[in-house]
PDB file of N, CA and C in Angstrom:
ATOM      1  N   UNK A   1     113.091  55.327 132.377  1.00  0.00           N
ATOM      2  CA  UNK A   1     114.002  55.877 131.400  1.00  0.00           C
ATOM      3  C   UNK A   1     113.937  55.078 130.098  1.00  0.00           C
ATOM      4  N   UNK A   2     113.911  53.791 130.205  1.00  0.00           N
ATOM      5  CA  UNK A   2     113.998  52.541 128.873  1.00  0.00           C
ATOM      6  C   UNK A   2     112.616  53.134 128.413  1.00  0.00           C
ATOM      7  N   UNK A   3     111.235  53.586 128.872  1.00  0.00           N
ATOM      8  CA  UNK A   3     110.070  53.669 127.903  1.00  0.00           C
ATOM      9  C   UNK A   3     110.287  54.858 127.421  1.00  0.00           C
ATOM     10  N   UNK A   4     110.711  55.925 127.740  1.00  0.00           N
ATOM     11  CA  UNK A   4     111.088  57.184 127.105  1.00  0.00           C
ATOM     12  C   UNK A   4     111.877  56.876 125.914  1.00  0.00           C
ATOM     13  N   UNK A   5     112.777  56.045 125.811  1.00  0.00           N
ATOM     14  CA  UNK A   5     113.937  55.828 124.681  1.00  0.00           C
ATOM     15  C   UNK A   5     113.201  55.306 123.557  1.00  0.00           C
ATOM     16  N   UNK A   6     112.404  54.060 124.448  1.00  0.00           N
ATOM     17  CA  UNK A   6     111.920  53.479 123.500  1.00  0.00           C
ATOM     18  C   UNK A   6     110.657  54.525 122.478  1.00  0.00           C
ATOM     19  N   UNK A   7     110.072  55.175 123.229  1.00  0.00           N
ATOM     20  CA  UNK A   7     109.133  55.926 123.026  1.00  0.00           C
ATOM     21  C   UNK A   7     109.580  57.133 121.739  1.00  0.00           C
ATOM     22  N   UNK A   8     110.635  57.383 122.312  1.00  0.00           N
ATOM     23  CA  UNK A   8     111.711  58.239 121.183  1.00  0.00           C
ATOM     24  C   UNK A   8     111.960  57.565 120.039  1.00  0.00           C
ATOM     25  N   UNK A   9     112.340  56.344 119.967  1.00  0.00           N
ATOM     26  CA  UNK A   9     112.610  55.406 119.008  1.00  0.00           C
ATOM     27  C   UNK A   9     111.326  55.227 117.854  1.00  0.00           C
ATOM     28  N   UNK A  10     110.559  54.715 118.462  1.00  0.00           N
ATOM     29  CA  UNK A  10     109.008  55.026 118.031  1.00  0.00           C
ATOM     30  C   UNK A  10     108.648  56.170 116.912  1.00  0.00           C
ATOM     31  N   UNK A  11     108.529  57.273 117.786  1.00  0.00           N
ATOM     32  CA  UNK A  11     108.338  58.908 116.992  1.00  0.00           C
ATOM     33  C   UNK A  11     109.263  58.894 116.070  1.00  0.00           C
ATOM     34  N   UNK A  12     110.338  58.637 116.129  1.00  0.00           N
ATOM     35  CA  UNK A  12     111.367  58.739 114.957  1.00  0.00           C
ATOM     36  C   UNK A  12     111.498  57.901 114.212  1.00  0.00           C
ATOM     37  N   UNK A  13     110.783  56.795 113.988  1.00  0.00           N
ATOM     38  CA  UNK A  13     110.344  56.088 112.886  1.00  0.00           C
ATOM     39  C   UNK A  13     108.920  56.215 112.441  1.00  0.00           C
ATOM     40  N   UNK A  14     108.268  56.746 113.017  1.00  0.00           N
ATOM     41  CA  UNK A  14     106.897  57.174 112.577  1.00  0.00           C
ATOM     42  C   UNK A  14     107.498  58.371 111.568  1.00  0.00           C
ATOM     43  N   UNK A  15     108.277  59.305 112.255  1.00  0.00           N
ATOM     44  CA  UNK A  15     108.242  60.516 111.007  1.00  0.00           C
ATOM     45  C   UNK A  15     109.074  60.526 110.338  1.00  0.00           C
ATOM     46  N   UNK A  16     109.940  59.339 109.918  1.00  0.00           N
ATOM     47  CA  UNK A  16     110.862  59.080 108.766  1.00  0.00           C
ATOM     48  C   UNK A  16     109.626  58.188 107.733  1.00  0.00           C
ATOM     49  N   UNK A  17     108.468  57.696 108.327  1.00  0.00           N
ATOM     50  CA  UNK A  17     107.621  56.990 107.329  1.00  0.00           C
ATOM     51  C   UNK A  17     107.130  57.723 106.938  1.00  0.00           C
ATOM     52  N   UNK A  18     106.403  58.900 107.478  1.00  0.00           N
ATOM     53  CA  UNK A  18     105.571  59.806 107.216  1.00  0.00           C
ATOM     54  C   UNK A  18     106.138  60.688 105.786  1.00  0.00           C
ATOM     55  N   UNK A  19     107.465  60.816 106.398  1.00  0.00           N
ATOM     56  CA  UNK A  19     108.095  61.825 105.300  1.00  0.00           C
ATOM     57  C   UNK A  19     108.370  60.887 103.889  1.00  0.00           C
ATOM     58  N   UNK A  20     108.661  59.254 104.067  1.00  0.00           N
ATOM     59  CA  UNK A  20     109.310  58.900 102.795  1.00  0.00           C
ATOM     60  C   UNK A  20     107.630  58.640 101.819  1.00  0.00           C
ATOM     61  N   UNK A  21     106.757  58.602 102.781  1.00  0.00           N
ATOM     62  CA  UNK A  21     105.442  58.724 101.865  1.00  0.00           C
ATOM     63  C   UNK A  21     105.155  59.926 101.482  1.00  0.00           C
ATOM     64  N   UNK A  22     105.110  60.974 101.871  1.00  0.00           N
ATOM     65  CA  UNK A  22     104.623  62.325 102.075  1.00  0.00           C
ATOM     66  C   UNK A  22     105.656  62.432  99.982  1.00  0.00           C
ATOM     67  N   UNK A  23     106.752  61.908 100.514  1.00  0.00           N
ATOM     68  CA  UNK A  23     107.898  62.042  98.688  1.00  0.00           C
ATOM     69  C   UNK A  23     107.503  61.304  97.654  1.00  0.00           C
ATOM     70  N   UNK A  24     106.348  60.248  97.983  1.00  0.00           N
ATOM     71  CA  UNK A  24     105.883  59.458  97.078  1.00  0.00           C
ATOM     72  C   UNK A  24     104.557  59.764  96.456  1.00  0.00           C
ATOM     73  N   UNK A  25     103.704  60.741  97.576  1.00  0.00           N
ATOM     74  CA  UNK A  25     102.366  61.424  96.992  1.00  0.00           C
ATOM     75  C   UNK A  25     102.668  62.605  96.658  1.00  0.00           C
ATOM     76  N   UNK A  26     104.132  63.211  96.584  1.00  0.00           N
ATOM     77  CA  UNK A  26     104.208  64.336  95.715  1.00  0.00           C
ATOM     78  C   UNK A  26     103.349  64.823  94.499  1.00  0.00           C
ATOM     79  N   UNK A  27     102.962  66.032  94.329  1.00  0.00           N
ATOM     80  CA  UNK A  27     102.323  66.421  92.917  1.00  0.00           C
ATOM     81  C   UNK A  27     103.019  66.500  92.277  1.00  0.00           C
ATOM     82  N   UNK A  28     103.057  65.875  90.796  1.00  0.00           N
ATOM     83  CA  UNK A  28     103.502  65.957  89.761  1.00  0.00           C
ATOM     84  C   UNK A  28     103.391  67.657  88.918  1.00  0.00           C
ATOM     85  N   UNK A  29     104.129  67.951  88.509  1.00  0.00           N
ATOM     86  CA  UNK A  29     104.617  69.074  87.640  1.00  0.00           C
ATOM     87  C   UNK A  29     104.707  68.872  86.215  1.00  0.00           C
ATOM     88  N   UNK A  30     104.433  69.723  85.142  1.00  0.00           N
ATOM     89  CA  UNK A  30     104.498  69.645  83.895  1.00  0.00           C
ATOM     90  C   UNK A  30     105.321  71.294  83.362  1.00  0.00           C
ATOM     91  N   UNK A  31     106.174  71.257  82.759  1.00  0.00           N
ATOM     92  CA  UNK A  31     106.470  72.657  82.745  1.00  0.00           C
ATOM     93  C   UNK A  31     105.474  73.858  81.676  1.00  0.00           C
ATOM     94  N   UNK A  32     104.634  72.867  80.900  1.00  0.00           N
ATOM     95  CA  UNK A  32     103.553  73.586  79.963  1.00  0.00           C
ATOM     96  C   UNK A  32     102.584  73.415  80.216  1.00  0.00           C
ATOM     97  N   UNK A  33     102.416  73.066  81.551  1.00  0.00           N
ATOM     98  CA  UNK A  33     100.675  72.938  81.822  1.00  0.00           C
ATOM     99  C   UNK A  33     100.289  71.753  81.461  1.00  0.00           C
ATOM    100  N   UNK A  34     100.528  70.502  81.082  1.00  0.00           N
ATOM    101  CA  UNK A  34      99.871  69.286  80.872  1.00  0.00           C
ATOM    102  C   UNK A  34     100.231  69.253  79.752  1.00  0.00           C
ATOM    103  N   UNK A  35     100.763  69.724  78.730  1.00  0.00           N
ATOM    104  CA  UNK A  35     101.418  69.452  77.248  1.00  0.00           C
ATOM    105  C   UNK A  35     102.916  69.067  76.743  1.00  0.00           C
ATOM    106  N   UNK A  36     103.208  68.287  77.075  1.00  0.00           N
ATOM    107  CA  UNK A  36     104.915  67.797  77.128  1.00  0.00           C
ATOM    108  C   UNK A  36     105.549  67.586  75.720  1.00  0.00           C
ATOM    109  N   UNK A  37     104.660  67.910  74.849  1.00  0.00           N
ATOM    110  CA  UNK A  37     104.702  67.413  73.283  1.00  0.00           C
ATOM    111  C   UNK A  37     105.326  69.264  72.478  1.00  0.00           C
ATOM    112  N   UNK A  38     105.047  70.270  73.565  1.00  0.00           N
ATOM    113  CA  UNK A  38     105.162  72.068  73.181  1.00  0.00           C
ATOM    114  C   UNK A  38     106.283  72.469  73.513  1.00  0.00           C
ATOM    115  N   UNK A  39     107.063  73.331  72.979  1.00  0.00           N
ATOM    116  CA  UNK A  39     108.418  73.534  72.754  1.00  0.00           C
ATOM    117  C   UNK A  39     108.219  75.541  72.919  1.00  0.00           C
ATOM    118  N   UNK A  40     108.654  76.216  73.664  1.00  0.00           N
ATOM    119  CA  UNK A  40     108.852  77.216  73.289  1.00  0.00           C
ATOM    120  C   UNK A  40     109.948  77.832  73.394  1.00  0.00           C
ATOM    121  N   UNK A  41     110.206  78.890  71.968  1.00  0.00           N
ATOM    122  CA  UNK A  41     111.604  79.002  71.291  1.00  0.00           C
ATOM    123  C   UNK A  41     111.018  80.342  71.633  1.00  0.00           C
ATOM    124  N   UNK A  42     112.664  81.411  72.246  1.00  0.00           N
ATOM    125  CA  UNK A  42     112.206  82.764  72.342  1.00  0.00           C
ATOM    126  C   UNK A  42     113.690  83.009  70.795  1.00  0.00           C
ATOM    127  N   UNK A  43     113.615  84.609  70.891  1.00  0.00           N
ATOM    128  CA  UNK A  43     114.986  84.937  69.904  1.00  0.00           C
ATOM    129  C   UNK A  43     114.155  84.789  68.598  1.00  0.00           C
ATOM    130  N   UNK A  44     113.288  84.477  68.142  1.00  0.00           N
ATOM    131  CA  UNK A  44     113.053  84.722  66.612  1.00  0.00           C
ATOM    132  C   UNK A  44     112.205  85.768  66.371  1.00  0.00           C
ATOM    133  N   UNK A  45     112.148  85.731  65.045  1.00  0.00           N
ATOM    134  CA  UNK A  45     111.830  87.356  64.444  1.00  0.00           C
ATOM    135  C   UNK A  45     111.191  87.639  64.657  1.00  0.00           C
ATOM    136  N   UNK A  46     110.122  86.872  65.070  1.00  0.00           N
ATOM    137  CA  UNK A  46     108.136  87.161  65.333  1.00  0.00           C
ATOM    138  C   UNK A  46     108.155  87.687  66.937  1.00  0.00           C
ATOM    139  N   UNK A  47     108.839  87.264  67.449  1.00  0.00           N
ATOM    140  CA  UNK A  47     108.943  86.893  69.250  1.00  0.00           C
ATOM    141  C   UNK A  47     108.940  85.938  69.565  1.00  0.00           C
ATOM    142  N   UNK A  48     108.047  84.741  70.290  1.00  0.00           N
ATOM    143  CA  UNK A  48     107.982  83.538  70.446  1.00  0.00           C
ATOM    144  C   UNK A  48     107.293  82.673  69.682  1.00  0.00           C
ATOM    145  N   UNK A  49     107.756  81.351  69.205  1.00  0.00           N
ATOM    146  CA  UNK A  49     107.309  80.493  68.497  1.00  0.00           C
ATOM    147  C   UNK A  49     107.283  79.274  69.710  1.00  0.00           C
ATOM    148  N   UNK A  50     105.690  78.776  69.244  1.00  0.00           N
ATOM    149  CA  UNK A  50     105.618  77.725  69.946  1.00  0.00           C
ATOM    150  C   UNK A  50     105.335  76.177  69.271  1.00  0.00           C
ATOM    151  N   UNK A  51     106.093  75.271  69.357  1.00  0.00           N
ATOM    152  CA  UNK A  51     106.500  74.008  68.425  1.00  0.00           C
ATOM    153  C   UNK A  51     105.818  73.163  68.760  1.00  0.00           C
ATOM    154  N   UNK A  52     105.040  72.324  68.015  1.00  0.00           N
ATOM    155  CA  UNK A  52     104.779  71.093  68.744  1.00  0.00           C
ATOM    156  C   UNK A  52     106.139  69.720  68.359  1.00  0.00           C
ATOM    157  N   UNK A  53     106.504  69.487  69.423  1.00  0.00           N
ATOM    158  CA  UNK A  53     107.388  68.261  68.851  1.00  0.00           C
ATOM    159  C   UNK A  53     107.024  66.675  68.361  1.00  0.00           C
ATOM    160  N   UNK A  54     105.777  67.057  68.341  1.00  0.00           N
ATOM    161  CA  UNK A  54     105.202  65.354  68.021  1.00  0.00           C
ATOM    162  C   UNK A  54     104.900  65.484  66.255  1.00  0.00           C
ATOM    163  N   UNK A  55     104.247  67.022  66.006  1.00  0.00           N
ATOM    164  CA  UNK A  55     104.443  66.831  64.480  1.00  0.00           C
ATOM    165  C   UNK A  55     105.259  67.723  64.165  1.00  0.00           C
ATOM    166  N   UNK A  56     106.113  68.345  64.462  1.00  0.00           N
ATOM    167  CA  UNK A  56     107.217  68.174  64.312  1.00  0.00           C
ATOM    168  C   UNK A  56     107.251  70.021  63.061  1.00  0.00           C
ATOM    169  N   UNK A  57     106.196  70.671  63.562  1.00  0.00           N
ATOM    170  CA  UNK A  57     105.871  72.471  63.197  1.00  0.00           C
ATOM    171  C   UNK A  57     105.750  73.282  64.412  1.00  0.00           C
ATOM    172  N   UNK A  58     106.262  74.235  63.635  1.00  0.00           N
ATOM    173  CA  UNK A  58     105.482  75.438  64.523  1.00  0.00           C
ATOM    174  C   UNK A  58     104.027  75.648  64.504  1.00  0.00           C
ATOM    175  N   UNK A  59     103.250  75.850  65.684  1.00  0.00           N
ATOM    176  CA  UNK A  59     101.875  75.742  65.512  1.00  0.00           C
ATOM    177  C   UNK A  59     101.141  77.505  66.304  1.00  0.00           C
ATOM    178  N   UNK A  60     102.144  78.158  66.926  1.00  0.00           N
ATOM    179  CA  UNK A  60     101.521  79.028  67.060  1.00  0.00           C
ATOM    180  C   UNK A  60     102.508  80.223  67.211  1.00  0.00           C
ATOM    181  N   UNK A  61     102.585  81.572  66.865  1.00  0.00           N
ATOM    182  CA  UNK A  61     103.295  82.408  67.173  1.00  0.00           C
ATOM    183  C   UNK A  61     103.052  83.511  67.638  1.00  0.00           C
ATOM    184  N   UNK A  62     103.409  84.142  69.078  1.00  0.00           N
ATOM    185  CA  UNK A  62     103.429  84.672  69.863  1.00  0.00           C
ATOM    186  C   UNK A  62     103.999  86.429  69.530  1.00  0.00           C
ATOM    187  N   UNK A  63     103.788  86.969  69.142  1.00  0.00           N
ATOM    188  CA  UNK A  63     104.278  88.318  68.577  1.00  0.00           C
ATOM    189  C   UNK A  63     104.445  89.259  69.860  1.00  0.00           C
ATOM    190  N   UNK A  64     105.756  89.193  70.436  1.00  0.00           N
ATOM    191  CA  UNK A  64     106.204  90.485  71.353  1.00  0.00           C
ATOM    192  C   UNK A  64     107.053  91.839  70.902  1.00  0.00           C
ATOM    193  N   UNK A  65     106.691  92.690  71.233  1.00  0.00           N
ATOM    194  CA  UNK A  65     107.450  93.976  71.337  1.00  0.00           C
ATOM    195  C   UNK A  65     109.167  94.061  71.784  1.00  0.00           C
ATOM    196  N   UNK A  66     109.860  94.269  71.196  1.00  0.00           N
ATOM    197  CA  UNK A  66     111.283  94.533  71.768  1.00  0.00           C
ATOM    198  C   UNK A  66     111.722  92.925  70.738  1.00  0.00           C
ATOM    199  N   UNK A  67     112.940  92.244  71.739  1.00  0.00           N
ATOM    200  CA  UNK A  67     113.842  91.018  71.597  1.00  0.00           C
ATOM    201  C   UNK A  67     113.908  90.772  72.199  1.00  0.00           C
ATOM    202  N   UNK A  68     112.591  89.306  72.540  1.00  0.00           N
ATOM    203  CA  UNK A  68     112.654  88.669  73.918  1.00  0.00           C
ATOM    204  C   UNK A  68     114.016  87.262  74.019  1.00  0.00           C
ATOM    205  N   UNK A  69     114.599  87.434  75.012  1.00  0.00           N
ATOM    206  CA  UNK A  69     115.617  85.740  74.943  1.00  0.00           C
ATOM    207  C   UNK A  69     115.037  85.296  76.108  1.00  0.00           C
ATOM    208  N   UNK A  70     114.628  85.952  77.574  1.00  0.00           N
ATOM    209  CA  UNK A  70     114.196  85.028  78.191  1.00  0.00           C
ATOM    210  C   UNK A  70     112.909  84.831  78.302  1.00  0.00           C
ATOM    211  N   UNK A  71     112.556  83.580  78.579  1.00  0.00           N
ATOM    212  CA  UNK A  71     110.726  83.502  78.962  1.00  0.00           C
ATOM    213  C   UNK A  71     110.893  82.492  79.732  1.00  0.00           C
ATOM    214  N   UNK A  72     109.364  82.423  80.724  1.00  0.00           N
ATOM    215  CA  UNK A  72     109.260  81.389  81.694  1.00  0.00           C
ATOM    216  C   UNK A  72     108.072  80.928  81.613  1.00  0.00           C
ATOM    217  N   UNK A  73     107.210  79.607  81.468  1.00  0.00           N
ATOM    218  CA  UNK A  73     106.041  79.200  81.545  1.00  0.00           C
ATOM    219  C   UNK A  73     105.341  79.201  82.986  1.00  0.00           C
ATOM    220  N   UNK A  74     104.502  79.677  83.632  1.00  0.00           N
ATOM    221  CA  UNK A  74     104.317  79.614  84.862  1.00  0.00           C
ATOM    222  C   UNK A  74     103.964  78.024  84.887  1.00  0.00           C
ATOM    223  N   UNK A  75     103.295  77.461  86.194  1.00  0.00           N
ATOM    224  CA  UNK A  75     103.201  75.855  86.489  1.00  0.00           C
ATOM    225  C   UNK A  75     101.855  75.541  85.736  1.00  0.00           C
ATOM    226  N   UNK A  76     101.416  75.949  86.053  1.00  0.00           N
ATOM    227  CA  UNK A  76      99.870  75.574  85.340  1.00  0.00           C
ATOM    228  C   UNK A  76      99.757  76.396  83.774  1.00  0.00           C
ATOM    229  N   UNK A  77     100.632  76.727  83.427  1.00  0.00           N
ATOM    230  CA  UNK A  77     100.771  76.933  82.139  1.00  0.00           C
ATOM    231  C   UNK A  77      99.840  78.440  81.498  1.00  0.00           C
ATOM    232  N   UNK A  78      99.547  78.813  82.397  1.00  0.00           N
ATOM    233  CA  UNK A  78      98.528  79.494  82.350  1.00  0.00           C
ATOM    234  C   UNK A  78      99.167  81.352  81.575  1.00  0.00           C
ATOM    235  N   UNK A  79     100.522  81.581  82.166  1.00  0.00           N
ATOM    236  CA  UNK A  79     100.945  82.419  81.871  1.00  0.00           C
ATOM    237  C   UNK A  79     102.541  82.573  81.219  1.00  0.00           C
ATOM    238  N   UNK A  80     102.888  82.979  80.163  1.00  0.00           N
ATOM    239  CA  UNK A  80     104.341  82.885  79.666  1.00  0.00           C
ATOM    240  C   UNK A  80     104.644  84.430  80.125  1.00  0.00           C
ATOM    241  N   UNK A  81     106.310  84.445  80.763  1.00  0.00           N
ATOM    242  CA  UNK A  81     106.938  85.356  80.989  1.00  0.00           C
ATOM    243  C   UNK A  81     108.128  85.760  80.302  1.00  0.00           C
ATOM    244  N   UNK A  82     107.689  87.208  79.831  1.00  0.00           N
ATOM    245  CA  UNK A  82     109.635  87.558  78.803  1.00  0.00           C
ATOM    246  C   UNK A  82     109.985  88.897  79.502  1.00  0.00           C
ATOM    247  N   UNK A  83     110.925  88.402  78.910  1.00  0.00           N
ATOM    248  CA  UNK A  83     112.269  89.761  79.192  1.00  0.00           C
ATOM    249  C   UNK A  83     113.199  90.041  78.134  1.00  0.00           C
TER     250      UNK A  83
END
C-alpha cells in the first residue's frame, strides 16, 4: 500500500513540473503579426488607418465600404477583420 502512495506522490509531482514548464515554453503572441510599433484606428473617414507609433504618422490607409468601428487582426497578422 506505502509504494502505491508513494508512487502516486511521484506522478503528481512529475505532472505539476511538466505543466509549470509546459507555461514557460509557451508561444509568444504579437497582436500585429511581429510589429508592436502599428496602431490600427477603425471610425475614420477613409475606413482604417494604420499608425506607426514609433514615428509617430499614419503610414497606410485601408479604404472600406460602409462605417467600419469594429476590426480584429488575426494572430499572424495576416488578415484584418471589420464590421
Amino acid at each position: 500500500m506505502r509504494f502505491v502512495s508513494n508512487r502516486w506522490h511521484w506522478t503528481l509531482a512529475l505532472l505539476f513540473s511538466l505543466s509549470l514548464l509546459s507555461l514557460y515554453f509557451a508561444p509568444h503572441t504579437r497582436a500585429d503579426g511581429g510589429a508592436p510599433n502599428l496602431a490600427y484606428v477603425s471610425g475614420t473617414t477613409s475606413g482604417v488607418s494604420v499608425i506607426d507609433v514609433g514615428q509617430a504618422k499614419v503610414t497606410k490607409i485601408i479604404t472600406v465600404a460602409g462605417d467600419p468601428h469594429t476590426i480584429l487582426l488575426s494572430q499572424d497578422g495576416g488578415f484584418l477583420y471589420v464590421s
